[in-house]
Protein backbone atom coordinates (compact mmCIF):
# COMPACT_ATOMS: atom_id res chain seq x y z
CA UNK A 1 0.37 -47.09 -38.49
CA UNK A 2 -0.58 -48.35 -34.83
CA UNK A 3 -2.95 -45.03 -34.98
CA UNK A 4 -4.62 -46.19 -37.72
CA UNK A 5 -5.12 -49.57 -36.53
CA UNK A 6 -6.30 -47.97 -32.43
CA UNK A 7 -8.56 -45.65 -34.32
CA UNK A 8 -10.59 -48.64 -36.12
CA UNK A 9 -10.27 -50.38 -33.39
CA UNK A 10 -12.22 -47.63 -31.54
CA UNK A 11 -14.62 -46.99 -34.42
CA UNK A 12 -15.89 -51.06 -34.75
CA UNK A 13 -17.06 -50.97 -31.12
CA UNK A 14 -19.32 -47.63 -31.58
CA UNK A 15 -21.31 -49.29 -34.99
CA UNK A 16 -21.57 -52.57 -32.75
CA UNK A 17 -23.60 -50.36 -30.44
CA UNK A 18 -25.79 -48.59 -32.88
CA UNK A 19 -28.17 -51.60 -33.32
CA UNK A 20 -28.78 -51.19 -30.05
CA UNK A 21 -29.48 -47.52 -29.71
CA UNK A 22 -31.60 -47.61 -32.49
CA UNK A 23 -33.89 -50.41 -30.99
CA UNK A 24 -34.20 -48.84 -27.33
CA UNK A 25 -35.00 -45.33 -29.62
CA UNK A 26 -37.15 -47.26 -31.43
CA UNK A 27 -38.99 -48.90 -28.22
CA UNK A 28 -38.48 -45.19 -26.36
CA UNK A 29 -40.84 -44.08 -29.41
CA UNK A 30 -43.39 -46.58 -29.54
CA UNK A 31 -43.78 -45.87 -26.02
CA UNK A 32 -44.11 -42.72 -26.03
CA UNK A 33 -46.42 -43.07 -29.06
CA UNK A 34 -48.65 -45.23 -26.59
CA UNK A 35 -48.76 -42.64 -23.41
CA UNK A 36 -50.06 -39.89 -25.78
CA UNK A 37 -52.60 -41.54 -27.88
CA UNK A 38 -53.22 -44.84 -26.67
CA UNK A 39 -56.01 -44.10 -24.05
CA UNK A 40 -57.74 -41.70 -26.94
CA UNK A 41 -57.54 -45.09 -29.10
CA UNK A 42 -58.97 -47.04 -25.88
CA UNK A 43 -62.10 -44.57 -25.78
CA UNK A 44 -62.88 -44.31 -29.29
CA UNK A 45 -62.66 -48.36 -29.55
CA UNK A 46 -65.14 -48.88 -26.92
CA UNK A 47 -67.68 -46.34 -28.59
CA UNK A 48 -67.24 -48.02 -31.89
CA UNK A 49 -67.95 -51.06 -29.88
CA UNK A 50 -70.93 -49.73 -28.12
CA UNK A 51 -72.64 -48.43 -31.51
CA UNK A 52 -72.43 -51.99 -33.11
CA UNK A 53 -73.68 -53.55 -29.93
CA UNK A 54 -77.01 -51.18 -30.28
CA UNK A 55 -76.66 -51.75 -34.25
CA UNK A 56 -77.11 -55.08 -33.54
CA UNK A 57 -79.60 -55.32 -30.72
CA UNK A 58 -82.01 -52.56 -32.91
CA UNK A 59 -81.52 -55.43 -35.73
CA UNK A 60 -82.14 -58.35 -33.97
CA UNK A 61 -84.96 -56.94 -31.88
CA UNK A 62 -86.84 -55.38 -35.20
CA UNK A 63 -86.46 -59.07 -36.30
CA UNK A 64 -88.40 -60.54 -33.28
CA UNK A 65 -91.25 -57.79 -33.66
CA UNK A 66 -89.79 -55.20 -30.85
CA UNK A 67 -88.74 -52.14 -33.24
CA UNK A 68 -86.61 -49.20 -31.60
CA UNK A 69 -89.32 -46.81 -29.52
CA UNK A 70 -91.49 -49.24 -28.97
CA UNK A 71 -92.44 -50.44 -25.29
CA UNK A 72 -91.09 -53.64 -25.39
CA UNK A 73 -87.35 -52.69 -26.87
CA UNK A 74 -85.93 -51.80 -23.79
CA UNK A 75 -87.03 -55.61 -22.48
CA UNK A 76 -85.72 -56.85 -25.85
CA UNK A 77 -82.00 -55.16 -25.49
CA UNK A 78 -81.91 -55.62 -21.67
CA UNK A 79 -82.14 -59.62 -22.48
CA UNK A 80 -79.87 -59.37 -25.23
CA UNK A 81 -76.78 -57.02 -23.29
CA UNK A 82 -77.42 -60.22 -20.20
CA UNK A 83 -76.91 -62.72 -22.76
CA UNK A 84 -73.54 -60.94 -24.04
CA UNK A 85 -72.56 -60.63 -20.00
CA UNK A 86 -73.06 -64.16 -19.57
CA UNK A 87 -70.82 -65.25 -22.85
CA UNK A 88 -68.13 -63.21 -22.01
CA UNK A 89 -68.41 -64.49 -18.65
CA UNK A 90 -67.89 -68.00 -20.09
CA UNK A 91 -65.00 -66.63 -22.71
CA UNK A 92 -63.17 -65.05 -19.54
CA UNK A 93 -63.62 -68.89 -17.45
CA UNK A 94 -62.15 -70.48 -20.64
CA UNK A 95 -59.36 -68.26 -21.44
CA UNK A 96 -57.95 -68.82 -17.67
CA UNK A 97 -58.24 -72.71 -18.21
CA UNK A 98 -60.70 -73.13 -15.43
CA UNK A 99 -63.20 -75.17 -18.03
């Protein structure tokens, strides 16, 4: 009967462990699920990113009279991507707290 009891006694410290394994497999996984697609992820955000962006300035600079091709587009978007620059400037100054 002691063999019985050192055997359970052996088998409650192994489960008390498996929570554990499973969460650093778990986290091993993610990881791993990270190095191998995350900078394909990265790319194709900032493409989706840079579509909308000319989406938008073709929009808003048809709106004002300066439709895509024409001479004065280029000025149009050029005024628009400075204006983005200079809000995410000021996003960036008050996300560290400075303002």
């Amino acid at each position: 009967m002691d063999r019985h009891s050192g055997s359970a006694a052996i088998v409650r410290p192994m489960w008390s462990w498996m929570p554990l394994a499973v969460l650093g497999a778990t986290v091993i996984a993610m990881a791993a699920f990270v190095a191998l697609y995350g900078p394909a992820m990265r790319e194709r955000a900032e493409r989706l990113k840079a579509d909308q962006i000319d989406q938008e300035n073709r929009a808003l600079c048809e709106k004002l009279g300066m439709p895509h091709g024409s001479g004065r587009f280029g000025a149009c978007a050029g005024i628009l991507l400075e204006a983005r620059r200079l809000h995410e400037e000021r996003l960036a100054i008050e996300a560290a707290g400075i303002l």
